[in-house]
PDB file of N, CA and C in Angstrom:
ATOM      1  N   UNK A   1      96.488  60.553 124.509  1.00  0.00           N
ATOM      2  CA  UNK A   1      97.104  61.263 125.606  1.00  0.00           C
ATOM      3  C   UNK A   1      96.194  61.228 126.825  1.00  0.00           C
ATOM      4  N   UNK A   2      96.647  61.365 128.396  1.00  0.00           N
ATOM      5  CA  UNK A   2      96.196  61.553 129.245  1.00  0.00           C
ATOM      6  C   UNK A   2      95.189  62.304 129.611  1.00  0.00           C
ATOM      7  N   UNK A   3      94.219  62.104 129.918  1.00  0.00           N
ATOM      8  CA  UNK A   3      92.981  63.271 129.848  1.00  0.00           C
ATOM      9  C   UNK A   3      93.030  64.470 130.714  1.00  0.00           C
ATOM     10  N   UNK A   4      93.844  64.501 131.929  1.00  0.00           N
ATOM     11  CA  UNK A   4      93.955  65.613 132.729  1.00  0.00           C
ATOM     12  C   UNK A   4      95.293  66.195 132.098  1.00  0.00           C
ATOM     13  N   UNK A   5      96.449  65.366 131.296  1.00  0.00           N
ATOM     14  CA  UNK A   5      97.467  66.611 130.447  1.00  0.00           C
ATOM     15  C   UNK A   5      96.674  67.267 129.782  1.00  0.00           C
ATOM     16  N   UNK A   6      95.820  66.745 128.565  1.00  0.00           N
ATOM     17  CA  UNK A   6      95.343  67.115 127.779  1.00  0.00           C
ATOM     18  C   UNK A   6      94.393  68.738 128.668  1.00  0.00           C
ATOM     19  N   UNK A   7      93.766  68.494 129.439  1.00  0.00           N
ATOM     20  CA  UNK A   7      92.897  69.664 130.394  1.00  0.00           C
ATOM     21  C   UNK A   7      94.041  70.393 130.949  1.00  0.00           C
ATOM     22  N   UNK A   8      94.891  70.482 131.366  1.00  0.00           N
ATOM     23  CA  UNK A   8      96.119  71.117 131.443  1.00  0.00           C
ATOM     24  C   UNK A   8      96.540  72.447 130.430  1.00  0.00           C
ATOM     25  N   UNK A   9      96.715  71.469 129.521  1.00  0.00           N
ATOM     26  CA  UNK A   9      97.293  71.956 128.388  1.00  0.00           C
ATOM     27  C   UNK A   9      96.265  72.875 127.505  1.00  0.00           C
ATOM     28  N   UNK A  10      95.274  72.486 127.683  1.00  0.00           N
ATOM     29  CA  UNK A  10      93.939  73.460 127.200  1.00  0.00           C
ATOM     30  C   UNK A  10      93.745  74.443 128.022  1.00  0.00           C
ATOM     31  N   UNK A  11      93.720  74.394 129.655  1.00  0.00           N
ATOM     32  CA  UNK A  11      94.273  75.545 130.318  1.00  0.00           C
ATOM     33  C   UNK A  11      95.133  76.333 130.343  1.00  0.00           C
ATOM     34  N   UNK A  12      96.298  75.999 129.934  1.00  0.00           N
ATOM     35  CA  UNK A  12      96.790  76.592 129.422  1.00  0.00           C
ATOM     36  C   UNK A  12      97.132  77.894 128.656  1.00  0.00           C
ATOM     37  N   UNK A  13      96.752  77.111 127.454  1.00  0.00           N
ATOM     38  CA  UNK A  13      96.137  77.362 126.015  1.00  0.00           C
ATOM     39  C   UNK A  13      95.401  78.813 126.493  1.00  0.00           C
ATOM     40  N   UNK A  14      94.167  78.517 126.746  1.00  0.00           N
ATOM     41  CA  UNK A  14      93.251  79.341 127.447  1.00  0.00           C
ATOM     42  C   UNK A  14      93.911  80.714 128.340  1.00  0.00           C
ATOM     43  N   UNK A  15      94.800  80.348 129.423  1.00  0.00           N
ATOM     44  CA  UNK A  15      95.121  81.457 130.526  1.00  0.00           C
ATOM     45  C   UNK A  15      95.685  82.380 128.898  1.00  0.00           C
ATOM     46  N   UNK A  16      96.667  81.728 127.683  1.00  0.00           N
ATOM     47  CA  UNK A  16      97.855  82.406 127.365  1.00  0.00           C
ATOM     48  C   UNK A  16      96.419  83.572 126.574  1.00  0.00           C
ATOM     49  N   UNK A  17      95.580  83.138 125.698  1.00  0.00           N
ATOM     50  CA  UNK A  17      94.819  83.692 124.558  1.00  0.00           C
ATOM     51  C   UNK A  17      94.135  84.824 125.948  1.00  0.00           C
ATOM     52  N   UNK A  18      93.717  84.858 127.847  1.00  0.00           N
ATOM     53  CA  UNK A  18      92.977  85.664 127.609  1.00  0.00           C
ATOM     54  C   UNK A  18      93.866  86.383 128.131  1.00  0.00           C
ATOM     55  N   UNK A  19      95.312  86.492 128.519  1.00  0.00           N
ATOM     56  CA  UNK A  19      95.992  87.091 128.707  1.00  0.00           C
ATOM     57  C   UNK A  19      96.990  87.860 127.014  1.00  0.00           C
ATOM     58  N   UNK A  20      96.100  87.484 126.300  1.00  0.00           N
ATOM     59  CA  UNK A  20      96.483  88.301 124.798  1.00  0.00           C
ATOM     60  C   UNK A  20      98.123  88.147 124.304  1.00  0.00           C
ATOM     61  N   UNK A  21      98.631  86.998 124.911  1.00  0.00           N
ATOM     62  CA  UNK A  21      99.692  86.519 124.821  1.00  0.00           C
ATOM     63  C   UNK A  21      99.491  85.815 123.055  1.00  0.00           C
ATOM     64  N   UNK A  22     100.675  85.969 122.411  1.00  0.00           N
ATOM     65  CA  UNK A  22     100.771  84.928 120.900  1.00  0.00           C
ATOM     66  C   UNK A  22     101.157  83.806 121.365  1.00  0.00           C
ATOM     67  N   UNK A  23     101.341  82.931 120.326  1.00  0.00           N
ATOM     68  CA  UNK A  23     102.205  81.562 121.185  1.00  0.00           C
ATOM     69  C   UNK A  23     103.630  82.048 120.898  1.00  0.00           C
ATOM     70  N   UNK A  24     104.347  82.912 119.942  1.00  0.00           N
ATOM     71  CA  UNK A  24     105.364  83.001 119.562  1.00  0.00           C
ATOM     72  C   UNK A  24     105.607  83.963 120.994  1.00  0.00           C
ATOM     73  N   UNK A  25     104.718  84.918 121.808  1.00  0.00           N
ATOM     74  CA  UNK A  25     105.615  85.894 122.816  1.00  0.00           C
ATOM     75  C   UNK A  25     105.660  84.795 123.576  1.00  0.00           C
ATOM     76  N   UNK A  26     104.493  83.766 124.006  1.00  0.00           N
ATOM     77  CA  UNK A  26     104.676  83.364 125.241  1.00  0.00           C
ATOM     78  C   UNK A  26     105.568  81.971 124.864  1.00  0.00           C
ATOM     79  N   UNK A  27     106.133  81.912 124.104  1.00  0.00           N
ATOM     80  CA  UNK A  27     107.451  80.462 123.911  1.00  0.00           C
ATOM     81  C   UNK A  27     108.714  81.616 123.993  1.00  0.00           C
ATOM     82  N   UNK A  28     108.762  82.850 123.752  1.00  0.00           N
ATOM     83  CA  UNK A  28     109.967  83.361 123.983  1.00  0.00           C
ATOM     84  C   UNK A  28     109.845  84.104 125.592  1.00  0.00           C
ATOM     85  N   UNK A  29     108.882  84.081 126.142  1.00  0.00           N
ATOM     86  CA  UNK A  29     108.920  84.558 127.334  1.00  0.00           C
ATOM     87  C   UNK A  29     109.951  83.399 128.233  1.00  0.00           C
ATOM     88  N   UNK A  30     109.032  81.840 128.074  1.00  0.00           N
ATOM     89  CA  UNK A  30     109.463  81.022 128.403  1.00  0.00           C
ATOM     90  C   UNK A  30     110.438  80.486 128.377  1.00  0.00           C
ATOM     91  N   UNK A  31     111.140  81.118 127.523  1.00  0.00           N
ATOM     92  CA  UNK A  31     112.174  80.143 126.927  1.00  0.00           C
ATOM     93  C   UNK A  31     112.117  79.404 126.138  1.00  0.00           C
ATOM     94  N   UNK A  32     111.119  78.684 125.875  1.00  0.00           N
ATOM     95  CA  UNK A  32     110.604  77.339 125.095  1.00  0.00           C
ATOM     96  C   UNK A  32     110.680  77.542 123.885  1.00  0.00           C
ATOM     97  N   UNK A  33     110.723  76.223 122.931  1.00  0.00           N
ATOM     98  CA  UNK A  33     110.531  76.500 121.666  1.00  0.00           C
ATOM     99  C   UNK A  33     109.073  76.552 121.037  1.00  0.00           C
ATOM    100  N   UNK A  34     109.129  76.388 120.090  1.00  0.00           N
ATOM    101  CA  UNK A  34     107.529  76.748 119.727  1.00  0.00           C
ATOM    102  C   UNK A  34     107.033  74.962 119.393  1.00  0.00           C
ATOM    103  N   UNK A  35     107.794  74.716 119.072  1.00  0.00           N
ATOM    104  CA  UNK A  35     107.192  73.478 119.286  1.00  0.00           C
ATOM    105  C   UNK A  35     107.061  72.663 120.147  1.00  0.00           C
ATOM    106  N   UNK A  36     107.793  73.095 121.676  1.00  0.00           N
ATOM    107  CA  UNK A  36     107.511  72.719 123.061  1.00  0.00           C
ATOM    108  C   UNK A  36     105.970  73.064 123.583  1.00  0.00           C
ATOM    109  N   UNK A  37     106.039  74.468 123.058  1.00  0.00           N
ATOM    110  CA  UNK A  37     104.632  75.452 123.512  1.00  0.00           C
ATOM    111  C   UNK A  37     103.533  74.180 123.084  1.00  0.00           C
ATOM    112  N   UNK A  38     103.610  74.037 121.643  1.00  0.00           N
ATOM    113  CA  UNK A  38     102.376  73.060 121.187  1.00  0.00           C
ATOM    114  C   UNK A  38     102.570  72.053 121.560  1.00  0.00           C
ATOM    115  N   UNK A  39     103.134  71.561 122.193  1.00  0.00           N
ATOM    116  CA  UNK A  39     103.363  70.200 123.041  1.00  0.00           C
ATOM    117  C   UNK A  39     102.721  70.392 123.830  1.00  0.00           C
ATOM    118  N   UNK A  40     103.241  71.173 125.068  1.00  0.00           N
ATOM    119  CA  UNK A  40     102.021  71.620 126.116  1.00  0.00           C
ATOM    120  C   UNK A  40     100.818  72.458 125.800  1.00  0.00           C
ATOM    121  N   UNK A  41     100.395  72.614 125.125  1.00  0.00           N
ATOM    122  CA  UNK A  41      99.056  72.934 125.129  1.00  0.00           C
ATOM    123  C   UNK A  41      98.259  72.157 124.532  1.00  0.00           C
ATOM    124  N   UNK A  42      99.066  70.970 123.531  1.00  0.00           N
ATOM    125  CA  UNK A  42      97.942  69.944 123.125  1.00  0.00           C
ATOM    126  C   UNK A  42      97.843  68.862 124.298  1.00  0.00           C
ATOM    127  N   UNK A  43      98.753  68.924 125.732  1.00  0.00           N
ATOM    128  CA  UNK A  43      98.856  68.087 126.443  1.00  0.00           C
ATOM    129  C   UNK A  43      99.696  67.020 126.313  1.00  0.00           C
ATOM    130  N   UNK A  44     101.111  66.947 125.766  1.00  0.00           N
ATOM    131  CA  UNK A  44     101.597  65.780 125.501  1.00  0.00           C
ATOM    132  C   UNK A  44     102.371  65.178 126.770  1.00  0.00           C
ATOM    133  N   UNK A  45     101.940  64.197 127.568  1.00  0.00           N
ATOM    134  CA  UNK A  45     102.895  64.077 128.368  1.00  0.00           C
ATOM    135  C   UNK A  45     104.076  63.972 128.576  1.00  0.00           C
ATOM    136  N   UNK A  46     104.945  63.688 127.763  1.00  0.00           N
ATOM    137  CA  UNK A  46     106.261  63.746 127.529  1.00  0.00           C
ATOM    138  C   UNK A  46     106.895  64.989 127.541  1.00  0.00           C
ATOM    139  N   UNK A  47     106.205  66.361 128.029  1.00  0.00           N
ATOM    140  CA  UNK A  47     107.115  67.571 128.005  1.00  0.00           C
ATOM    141  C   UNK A  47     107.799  67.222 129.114  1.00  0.00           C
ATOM    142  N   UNK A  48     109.163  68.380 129.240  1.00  0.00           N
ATOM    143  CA  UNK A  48     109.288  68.278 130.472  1.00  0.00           C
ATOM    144  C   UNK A  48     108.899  69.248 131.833  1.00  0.00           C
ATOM    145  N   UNK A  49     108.855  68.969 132.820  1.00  0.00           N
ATOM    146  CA  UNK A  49     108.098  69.510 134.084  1.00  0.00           C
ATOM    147  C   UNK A  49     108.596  70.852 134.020  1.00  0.00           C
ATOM    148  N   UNK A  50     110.047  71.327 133.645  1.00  0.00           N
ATOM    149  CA  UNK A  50     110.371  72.267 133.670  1.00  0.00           C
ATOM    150  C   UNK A  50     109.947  73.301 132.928  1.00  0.00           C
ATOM    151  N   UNK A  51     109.640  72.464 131.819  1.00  0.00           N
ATOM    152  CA  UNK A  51     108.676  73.138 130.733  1.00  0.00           C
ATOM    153  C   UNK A  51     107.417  73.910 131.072  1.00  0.00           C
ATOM    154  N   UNK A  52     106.829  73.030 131.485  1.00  0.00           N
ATOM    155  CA  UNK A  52     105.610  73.476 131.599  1.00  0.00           C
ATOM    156  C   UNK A  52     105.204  74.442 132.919  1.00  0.00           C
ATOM    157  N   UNK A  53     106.634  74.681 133.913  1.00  0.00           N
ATOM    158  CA  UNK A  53     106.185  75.522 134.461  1.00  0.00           C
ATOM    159  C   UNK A  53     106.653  77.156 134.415  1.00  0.00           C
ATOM    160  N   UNK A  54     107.979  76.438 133.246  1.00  0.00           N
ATOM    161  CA  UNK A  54     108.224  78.273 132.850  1.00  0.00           C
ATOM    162  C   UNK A  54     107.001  78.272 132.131  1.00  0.00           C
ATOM    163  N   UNK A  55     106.044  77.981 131.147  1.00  0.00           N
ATOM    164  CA  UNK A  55     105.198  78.441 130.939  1.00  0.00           C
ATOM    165  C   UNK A  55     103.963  79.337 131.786  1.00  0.00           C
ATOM    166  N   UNK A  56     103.881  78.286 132.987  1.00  0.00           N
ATOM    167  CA  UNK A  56     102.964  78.705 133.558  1.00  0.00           C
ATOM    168  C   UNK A  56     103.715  79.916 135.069  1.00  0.00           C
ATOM    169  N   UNK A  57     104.750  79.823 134.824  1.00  0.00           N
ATOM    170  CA  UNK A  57     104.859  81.470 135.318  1.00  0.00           C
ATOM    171  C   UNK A  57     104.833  82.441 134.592  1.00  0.00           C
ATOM    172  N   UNK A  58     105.100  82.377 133.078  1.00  0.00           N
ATOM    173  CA  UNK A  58     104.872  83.254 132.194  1.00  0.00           C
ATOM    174  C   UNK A  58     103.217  83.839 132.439  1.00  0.00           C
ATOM    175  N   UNK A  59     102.399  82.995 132.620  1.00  0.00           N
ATOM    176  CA  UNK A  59     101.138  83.143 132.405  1.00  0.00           C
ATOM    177  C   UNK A  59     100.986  83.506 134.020  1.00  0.00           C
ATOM    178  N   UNK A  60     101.811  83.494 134.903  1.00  0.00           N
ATOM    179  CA  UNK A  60     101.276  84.018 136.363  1.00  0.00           C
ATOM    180  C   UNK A  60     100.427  82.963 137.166  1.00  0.00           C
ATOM    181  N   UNK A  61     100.716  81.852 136.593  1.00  0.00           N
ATOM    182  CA  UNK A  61      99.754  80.589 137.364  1.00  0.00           C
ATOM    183  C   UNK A  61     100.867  79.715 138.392  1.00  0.00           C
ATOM    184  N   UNK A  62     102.079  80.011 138.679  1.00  0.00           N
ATOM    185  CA  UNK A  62     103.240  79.482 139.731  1.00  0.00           C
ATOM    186  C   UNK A  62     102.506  79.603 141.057  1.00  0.00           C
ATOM    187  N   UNK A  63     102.384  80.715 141.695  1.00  0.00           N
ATOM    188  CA  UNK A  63     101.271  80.586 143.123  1.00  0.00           C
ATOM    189  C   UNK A  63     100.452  79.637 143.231  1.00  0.00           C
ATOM    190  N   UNK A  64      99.661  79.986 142.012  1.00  0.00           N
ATOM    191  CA  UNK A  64      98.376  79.224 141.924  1.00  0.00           C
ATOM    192  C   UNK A  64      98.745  77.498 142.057  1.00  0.00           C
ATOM    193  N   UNK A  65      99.477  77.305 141.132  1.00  0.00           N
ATOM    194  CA  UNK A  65     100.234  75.431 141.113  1.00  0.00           C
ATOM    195  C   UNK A  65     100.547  75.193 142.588  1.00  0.00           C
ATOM    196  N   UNK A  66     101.293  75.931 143.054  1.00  0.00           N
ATOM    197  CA  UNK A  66     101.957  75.732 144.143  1.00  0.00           C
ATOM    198  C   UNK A  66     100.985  75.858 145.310  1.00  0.00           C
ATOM    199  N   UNK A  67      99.985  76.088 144.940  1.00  0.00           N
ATOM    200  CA  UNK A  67      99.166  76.173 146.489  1.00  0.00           C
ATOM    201  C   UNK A  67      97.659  75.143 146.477  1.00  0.00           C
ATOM    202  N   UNK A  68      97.166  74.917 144.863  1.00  0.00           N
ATOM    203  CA  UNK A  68      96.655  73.876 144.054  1.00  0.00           C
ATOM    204  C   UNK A  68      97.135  72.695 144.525  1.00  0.00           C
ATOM    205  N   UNK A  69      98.522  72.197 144.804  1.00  0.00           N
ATOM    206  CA  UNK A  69      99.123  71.174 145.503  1.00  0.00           C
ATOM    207  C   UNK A  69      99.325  70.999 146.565  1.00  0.00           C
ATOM    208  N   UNK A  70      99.715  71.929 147.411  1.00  0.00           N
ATOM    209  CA  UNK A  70     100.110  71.895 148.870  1.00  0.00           C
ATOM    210  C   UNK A  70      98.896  71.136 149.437  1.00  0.00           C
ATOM    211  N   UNK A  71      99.601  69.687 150.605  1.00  0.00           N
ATOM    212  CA  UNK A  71      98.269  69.314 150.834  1.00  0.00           C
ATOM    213  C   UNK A  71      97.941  69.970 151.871  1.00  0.00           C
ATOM    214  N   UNK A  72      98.575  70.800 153.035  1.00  0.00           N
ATOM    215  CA  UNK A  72      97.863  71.644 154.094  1.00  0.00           C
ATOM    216  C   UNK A  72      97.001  72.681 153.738  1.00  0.00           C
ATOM    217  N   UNK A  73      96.762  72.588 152.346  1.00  0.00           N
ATOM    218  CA  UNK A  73      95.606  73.394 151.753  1.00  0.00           C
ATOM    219  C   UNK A  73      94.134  72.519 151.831  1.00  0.00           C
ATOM    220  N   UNK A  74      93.797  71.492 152.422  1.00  0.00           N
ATOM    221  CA  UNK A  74      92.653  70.249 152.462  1.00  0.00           C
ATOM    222  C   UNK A  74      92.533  69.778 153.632  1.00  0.00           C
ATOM    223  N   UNK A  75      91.540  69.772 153.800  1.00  0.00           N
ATOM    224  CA  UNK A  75      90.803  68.972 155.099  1.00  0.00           C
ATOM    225  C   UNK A  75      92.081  67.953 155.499  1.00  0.00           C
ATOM    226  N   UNK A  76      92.273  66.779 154.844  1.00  0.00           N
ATOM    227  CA  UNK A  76      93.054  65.894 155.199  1.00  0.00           C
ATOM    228  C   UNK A  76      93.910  66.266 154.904  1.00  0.00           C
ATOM    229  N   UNK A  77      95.231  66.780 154.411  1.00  0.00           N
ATOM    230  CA  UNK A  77      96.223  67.006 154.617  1.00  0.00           C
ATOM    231  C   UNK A  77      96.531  68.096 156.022  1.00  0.00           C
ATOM    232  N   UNK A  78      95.154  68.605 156.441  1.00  0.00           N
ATOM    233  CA  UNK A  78      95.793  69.149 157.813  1.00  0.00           C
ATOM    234  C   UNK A  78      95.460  68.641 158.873  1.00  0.00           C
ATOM    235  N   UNK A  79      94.541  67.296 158.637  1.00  0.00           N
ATOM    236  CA  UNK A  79      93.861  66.453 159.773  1.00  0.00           C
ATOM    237  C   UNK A  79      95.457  65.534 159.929  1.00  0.00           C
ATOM    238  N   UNK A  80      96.123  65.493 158.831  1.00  0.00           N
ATOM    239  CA  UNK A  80      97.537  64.380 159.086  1.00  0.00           C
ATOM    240  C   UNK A  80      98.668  65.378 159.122  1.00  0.00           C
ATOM    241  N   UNK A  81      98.713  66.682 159.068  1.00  0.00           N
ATOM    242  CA  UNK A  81      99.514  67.077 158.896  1.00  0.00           C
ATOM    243  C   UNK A  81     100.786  66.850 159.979  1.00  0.00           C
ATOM    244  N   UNK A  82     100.701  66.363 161.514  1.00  0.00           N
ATOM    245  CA  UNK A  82     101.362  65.122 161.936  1.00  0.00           C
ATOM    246  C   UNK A  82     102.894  64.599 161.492  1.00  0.00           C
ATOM    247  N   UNK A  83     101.958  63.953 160.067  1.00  0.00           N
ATOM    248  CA  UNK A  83     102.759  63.111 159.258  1.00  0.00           C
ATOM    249  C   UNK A  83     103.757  63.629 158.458  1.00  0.00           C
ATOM    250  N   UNK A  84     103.628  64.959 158.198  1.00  0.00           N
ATOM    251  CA  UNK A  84     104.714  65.753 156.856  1.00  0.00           C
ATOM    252  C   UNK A  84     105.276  66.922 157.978  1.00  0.00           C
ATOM    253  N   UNK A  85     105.503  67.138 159.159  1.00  0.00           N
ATOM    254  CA  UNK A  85     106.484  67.070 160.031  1.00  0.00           C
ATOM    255  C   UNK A  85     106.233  68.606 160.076  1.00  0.00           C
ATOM    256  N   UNK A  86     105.359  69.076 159.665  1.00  0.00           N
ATOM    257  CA  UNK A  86     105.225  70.826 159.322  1.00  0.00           C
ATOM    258  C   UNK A  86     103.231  71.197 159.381  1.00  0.00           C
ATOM    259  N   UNK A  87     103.061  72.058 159.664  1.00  0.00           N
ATOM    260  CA  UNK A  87     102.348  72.917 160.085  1.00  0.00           C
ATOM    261  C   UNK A  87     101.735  73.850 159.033  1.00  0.00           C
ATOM    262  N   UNK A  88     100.494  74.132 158.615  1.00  0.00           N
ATOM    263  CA  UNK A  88     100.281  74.961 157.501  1.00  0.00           C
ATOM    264  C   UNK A  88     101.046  76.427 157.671  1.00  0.00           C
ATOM    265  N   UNK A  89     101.507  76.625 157.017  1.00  0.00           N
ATOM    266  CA  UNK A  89     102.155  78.319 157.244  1.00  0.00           C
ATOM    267  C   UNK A  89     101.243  79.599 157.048  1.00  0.00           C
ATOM    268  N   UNK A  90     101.637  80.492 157.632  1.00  0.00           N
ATOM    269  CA  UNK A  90      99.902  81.752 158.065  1.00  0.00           C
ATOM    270  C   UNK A  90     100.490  82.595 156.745  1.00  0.00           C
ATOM    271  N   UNK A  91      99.592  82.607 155.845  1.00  0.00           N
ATOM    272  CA  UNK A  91      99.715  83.384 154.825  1.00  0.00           C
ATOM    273  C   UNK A  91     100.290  84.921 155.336  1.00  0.00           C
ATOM    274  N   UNK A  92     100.785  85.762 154.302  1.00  0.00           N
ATOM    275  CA  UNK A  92     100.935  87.201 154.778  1.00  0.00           C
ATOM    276  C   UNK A  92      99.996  87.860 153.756  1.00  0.00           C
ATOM    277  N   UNK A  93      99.216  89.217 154.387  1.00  0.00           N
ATOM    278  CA  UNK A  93      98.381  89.815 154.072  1.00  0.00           C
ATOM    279  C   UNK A  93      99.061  90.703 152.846  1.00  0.00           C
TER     280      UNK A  93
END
């Protein structure tokens, strides 16, 4: 498997155990089955995207993804920002 799913999926893993989550609450939080859950947390790439992010709102990491990506969060994505037709947006306090 991919070495950054695999680190993913161990993050995962990790947020659910220190948030004292089981795998059985946090696959029914999600929706997921339990054998989806161990999919994503051993990193398999083949879950699907949707998967893995009801998980990770279960676990409260959706902000976090979503701003982890944004490239007007980086030097260069706001040196070009130009190019993606938008402007970093001013956080609210």
């Amino acid at each position: 498997m991919d070495g950054i799913t695999v680190q993913l999926g161990e993050h995962l893993r990790q947020w659910r155990i220190v948030l004292g989550l089981s795998q059985e609450l946090a696959a029914d939080r999600a929706n997921l089955s339990m054998p989806t859950l161990r999919r994503i947390e051993r990193g398999d790439p083949g879950v699907r995207l949707g998967s893995f992010l009801a998980l990770a709102d279960v676990l409260g990491l959706s902000d976090r993804l979503a701003e982890a990506t944004d490239p007007l969060e980086t030097d260069l994505g706001r040196l070009r920002a130009h190019l993606l037709g938008r402007q970093r947006a001013r956080r609210s306090q």
